[in-house]
PDB file of N, CA and C in Angstrom:
ATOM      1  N   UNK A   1     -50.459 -11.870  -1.316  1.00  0.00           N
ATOM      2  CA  UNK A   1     -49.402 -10.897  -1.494  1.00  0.00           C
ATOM      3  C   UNK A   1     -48.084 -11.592  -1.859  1.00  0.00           C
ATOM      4  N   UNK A   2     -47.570 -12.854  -1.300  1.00  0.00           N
ATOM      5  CA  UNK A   2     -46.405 -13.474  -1.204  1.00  0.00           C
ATOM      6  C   UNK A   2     -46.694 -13.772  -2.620  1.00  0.00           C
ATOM      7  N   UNK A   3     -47.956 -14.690  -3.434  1.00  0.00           N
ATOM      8  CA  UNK A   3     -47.864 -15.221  -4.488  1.00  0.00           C
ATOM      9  C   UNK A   3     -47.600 -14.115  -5.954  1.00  0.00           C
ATOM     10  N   UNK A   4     -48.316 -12.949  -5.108  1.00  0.00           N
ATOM     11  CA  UNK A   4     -47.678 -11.414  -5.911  1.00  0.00           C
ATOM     12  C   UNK A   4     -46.870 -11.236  -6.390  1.00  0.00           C
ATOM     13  N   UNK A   5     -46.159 -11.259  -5.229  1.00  0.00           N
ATOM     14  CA  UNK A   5     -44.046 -10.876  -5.271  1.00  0.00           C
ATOM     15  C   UNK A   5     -43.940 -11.932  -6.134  1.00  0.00           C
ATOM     16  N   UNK A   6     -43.776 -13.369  -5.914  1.00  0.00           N
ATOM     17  CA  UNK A   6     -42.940 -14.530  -6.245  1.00  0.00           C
ATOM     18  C   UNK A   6     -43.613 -13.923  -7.953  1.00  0.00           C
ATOM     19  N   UNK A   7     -44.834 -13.514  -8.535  1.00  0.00           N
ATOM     20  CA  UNK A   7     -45.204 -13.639  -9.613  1.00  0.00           C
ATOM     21  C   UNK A   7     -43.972 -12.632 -10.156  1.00  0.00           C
ATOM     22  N   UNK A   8     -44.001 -11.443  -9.909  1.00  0.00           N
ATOM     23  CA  UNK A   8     -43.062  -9.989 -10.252  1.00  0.00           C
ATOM     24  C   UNK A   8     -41.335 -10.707 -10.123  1.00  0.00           C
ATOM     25  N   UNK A   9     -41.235 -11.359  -9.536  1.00  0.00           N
ATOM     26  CA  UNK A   9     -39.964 -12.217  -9.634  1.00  0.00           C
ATOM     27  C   UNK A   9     -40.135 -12.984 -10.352  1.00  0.00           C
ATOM     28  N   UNK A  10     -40.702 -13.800 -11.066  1.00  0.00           N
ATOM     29  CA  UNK A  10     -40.556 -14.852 -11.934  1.00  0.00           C
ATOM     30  C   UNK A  10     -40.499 -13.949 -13.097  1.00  0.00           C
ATOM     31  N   UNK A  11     -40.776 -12.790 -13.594  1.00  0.00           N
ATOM     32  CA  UNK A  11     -41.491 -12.225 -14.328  1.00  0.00           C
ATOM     33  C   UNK A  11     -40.086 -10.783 -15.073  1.00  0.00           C
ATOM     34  N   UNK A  12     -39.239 -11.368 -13.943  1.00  0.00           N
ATOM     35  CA  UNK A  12     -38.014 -10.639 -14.182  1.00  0.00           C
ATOM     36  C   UNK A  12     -37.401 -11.223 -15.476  1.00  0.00           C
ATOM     37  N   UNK A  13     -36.339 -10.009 -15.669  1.00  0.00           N
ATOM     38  CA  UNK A  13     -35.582 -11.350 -17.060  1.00  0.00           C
ATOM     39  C   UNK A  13     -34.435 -11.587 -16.425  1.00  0.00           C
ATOM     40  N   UNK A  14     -34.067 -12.987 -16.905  1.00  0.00           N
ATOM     41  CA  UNK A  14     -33.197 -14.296 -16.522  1.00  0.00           C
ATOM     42  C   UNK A  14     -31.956 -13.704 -17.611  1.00  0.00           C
ATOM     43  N   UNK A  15     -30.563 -13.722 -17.484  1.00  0.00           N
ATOM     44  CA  UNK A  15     -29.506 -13.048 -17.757  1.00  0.00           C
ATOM     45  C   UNK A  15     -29.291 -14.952 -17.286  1.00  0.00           C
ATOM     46  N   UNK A  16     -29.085 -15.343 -18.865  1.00  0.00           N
ATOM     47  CA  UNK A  16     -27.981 -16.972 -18.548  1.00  0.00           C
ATOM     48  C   UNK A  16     -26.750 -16.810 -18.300  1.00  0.00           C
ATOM     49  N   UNK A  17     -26.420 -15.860 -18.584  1.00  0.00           N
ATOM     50  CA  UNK A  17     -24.789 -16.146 -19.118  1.00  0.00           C
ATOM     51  C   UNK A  17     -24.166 -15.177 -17.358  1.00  0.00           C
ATOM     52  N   UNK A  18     -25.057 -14.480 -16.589  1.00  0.00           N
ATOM     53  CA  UNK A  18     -24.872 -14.679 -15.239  1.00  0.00           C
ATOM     54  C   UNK A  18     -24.190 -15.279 -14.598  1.00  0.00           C
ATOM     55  N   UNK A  19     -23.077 -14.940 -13.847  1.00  0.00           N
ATOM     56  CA  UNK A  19     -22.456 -15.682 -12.752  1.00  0.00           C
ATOM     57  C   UNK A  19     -22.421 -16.116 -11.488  1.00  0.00           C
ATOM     58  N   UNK A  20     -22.906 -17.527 -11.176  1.00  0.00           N
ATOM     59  CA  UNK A  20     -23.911 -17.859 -10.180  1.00  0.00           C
ATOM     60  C   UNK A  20     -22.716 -17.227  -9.166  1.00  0.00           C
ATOM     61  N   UNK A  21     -23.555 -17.302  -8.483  1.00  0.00           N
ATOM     62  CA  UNK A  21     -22.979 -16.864  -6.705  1.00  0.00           C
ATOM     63  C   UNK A  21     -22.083 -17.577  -6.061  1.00  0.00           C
ATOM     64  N   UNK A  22     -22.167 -18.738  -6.771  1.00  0.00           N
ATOM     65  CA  UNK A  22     -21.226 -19.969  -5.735  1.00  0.00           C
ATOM     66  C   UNK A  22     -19.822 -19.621  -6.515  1.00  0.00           C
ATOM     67  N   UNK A  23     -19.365 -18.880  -8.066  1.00  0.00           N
ATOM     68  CA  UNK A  23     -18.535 -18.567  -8.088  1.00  0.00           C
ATOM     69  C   UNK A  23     -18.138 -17.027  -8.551  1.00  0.00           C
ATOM     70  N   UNK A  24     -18.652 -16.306  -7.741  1.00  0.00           N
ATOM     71  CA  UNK A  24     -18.682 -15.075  -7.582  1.00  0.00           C
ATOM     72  C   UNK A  24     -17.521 -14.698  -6.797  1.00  0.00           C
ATOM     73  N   UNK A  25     -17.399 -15.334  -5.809  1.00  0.00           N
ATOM     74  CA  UNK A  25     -15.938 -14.833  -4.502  1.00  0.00           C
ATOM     75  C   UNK A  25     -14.674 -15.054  -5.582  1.00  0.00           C
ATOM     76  N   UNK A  26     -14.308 -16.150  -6.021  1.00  0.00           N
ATOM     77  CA  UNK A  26     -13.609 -16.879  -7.112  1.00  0.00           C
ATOM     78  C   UNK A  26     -12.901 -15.777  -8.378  1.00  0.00           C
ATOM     79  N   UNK A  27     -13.911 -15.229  -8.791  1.00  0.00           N
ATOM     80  CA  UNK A  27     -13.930 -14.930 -10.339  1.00  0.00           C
ATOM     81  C   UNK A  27     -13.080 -13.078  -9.742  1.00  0.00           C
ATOM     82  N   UNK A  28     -14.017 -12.584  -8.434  1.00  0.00           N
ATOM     83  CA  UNK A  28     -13.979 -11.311  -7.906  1.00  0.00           C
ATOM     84  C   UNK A  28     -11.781 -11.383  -7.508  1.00  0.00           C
ATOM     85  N   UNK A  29     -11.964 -12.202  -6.704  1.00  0.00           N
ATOM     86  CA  UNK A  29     -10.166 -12.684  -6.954  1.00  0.00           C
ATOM     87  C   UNK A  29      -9.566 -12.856  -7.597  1.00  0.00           C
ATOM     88  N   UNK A  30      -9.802 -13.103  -8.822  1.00  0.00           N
ATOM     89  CA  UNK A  30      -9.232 -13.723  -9.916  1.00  0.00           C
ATOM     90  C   UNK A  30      -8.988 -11.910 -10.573  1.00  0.00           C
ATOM     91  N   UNK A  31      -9.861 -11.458 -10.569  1.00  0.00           N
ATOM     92  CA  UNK A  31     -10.267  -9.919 -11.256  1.00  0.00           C
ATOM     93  C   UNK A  31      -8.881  -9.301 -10.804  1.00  0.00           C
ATOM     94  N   UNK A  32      -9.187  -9.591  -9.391  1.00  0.00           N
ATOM     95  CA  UNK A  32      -8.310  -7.974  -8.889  1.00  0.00           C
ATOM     96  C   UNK A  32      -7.009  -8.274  -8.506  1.00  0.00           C
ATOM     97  N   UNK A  33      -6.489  -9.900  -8.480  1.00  0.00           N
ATOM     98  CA  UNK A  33      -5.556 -10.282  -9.224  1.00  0.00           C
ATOM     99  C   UNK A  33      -4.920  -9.696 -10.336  1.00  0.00           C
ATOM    100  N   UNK A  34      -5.952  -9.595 -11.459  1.00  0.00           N
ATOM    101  CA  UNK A  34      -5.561  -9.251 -12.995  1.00  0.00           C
ATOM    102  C   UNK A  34      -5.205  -7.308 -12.599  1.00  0.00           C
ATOM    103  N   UNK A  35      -6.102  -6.908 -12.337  1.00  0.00           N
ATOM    104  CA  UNK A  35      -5.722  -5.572 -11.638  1.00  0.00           C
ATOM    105  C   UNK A  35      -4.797  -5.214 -11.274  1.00  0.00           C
ATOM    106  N   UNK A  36      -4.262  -5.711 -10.247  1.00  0.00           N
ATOM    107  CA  UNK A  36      -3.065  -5.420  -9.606  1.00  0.00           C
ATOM    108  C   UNK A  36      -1.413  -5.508 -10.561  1.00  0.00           C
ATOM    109  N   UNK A  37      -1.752  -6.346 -10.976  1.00  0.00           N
ATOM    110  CA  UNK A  37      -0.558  -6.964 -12.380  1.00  0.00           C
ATOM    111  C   UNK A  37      -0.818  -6.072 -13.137  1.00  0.00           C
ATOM    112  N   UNK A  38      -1.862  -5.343 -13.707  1.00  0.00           N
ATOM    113  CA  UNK A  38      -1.813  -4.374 -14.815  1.00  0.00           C
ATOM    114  C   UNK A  38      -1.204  -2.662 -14.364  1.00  0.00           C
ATOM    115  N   UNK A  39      -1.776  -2.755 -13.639  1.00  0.00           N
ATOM    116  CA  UNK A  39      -1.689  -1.410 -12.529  1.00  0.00           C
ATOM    117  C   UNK A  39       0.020  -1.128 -12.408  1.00  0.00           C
ATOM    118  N   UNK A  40       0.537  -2.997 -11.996  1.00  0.00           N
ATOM    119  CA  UNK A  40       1.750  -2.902 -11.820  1.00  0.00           C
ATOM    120  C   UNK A  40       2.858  -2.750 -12.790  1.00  0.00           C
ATOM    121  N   UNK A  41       2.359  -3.449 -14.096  1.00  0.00           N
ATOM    122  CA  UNK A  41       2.533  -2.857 -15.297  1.00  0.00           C
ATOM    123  C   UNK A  41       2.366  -1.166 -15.690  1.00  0.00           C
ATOM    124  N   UNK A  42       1.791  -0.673 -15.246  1.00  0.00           N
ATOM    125  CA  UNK A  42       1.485   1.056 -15.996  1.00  0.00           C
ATOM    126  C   UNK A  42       2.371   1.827 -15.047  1.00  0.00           C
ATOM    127  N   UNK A  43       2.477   1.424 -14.074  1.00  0.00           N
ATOM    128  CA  UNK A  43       3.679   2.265 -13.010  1.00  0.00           C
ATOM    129  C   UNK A  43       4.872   1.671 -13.638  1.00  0.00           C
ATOM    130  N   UNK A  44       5.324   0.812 -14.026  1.00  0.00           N
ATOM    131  CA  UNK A  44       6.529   0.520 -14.690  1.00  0.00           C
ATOM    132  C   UNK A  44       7.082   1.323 -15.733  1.00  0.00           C
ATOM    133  N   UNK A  45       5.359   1.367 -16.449  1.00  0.00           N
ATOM    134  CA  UNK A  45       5.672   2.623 -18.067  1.00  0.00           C
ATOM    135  C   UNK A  45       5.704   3.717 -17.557  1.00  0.00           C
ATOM    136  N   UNK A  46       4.853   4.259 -16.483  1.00  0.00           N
ATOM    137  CA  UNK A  46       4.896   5.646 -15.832  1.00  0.00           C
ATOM    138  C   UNK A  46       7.015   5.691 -15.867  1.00  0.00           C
ATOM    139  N   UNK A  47       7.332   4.759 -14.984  1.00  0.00           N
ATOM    140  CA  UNK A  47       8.632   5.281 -14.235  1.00  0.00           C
ATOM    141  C   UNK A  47       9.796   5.302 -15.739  1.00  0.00           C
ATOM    142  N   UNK A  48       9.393   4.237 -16.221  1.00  0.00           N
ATOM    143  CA  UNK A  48      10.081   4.728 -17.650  1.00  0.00           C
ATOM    144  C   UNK A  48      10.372   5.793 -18.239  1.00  0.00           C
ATOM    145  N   UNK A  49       9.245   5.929 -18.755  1.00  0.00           N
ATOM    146  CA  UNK A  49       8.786   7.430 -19.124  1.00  0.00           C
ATOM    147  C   UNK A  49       9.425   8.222 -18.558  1.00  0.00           C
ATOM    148  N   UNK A  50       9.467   8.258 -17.020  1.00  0.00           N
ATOM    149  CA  UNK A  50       9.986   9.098 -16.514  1.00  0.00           C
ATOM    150  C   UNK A  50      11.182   9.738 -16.743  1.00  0.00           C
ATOM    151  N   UNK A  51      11.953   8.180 -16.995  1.00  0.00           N
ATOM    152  CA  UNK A  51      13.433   8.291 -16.704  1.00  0.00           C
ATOM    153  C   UNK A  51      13.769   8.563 -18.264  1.00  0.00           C
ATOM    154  N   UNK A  52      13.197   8.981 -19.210  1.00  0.00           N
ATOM    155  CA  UNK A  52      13.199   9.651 -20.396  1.00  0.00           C
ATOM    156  C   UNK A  52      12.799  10.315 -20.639  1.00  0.00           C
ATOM    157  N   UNK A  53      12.228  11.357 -19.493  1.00  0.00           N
ATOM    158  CA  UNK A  53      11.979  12.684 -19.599  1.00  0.00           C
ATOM    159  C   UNK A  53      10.717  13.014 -19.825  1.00  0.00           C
ATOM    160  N   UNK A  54       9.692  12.032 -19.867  1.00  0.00           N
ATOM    161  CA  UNK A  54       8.406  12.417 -20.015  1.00  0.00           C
ATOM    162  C   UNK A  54       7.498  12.236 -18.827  1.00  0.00           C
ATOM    163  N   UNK A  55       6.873  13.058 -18.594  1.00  0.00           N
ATOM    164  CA  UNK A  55       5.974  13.055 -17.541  1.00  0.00           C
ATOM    165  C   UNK A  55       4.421  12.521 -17.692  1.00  0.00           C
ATOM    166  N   UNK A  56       4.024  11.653 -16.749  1.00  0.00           N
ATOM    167  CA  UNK A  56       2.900  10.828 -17.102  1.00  0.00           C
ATOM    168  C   UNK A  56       2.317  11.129 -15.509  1.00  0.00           C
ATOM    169  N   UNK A  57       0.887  11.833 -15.853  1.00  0.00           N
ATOM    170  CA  UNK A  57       0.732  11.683 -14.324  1.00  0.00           C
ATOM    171  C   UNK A  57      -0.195  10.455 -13.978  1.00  0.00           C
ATOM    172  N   UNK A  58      -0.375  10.205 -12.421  1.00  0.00           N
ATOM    173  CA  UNK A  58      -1.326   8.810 -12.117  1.00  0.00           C
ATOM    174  C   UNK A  58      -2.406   9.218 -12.118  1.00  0.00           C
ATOM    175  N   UNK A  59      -3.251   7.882 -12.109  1.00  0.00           N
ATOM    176  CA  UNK A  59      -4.469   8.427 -12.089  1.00  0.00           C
ATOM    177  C   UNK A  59      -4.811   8.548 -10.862  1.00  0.00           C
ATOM    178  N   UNK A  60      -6.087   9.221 -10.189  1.00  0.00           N
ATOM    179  CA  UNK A  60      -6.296   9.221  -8.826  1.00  0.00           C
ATOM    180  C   UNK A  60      -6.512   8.328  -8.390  1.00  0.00           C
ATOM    181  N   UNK A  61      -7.316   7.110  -9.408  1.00  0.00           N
ATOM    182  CA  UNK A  61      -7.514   6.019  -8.292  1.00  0.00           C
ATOM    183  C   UNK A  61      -6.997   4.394  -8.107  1.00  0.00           C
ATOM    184  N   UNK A  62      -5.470   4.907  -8.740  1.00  0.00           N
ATOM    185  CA  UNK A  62      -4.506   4.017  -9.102  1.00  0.00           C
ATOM    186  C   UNK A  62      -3.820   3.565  -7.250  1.00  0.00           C
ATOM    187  N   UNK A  63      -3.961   2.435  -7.316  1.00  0.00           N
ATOM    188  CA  UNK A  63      -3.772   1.808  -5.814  1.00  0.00           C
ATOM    189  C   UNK A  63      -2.406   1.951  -5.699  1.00  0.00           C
ATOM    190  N   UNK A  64      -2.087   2.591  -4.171  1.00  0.00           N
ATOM    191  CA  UNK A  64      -0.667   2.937  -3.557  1.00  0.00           C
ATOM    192  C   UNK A  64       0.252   1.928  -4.060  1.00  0.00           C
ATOM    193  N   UNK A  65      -0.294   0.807  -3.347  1.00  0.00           N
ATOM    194  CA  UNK A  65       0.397  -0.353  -3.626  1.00  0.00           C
ATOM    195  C   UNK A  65       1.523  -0.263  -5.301  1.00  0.00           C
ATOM    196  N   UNK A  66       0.540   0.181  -6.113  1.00  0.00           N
ATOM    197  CA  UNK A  66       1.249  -0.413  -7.076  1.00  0.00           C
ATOM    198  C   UNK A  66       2.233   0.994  -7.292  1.00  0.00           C
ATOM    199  N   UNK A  67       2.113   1.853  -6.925  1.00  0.00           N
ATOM    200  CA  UNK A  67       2.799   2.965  -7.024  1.00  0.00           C
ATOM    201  C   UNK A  67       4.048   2.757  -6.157  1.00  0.00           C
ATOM    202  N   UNK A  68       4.120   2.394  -5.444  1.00  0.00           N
ATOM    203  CA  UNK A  68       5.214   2.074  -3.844  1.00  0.00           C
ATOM    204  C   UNK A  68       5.421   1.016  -4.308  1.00  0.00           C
ATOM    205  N   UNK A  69       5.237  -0.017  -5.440  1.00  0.00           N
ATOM    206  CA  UNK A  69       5.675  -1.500  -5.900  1.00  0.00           C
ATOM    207  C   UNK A  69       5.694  -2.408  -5.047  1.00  0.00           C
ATOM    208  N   UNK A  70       4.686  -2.503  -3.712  1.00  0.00           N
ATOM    209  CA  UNK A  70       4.156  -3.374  -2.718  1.00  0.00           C
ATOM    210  C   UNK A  70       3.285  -4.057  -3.098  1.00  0.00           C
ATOM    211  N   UNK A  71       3.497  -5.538  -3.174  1.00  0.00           N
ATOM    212  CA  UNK A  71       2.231  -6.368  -2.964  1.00  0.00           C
ATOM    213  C   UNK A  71       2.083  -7.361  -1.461  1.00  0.00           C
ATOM    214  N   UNK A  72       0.326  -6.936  -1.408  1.00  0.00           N
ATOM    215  CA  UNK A  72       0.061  -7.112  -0.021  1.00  0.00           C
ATOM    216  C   UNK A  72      -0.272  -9.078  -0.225  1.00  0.00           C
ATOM    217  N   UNK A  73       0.444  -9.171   0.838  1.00  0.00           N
ATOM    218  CA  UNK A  73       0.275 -10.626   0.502  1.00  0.00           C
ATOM    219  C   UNK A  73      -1.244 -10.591   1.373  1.00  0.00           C
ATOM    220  N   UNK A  74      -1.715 -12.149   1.109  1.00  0.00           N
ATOM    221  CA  UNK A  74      -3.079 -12.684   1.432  1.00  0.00           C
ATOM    222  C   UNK A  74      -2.668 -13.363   2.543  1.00  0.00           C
ATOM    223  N   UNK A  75      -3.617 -13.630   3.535  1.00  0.00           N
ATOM    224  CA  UNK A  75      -3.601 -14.644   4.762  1.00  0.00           C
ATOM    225  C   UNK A  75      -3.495 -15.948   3.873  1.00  0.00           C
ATOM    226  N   UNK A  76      -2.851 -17.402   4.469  1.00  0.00           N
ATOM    227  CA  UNK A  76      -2.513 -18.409   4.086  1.00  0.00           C
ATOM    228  C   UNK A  76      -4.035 -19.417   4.062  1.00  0.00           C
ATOM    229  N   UNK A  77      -4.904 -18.674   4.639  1.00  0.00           N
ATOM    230  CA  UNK A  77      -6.487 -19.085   4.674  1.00  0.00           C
ATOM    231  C   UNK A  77      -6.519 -18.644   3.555  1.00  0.00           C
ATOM    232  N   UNK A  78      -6.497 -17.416   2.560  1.00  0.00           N
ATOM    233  CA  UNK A  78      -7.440 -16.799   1.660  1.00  0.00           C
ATOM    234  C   UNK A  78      -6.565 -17.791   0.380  1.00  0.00           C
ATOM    235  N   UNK A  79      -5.575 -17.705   0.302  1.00  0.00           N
ATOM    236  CA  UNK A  79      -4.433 -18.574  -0.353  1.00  0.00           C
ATOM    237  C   UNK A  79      -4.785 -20.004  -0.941  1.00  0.00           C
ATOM    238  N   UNK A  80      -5.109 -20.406   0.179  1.00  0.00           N
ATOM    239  CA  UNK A  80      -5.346 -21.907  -0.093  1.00  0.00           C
ATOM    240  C   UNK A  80      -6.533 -22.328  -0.611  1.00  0.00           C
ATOM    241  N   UNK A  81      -7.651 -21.019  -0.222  1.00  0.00           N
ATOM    242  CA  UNK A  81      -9.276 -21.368  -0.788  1.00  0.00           C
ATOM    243  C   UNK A  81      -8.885 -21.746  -2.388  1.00  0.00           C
TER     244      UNK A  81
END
């Protein structure tokens, strides 16, 4: 049965260009990094806009943060990784 499975797993398709796991935590930070800066960017054009009379609404799942122009800092552990 085990040599089964391992066969149906080998048997999968291999995706090279995959991002191994060891830098998965890395890349996922790096992302929502880029996120947050863009986000923080479109509330900027939102408030613009605003203040020229045009109304832009948010989207629903546009993070408080960037709406309230708060950034949450990281523990000095997550920082330094």
């Amino acid at each position: 049965m085990i040599a089964a499975l391992e066969r149906d797993v080998e048997a999968l398709p291999h995706n090279d260009d995959a991002l191994p796991l060891s830098e998965r935590a890395a890349k996922l930070a790096e992302l929502q990094d880029e996120i947050a800066l863009l986000e923080a960017r479109e509330e900027s054009l939102i408030e613009r806009a605003a203040k020229d009379g045009v109304q832009i609404e948010r989207r629903p799942e546009q993070s408080p943060s960037s709406i309230l122009g708060v950034r949450i800092a990281k523990p000095a552990a997550a920082r330094a990784a």
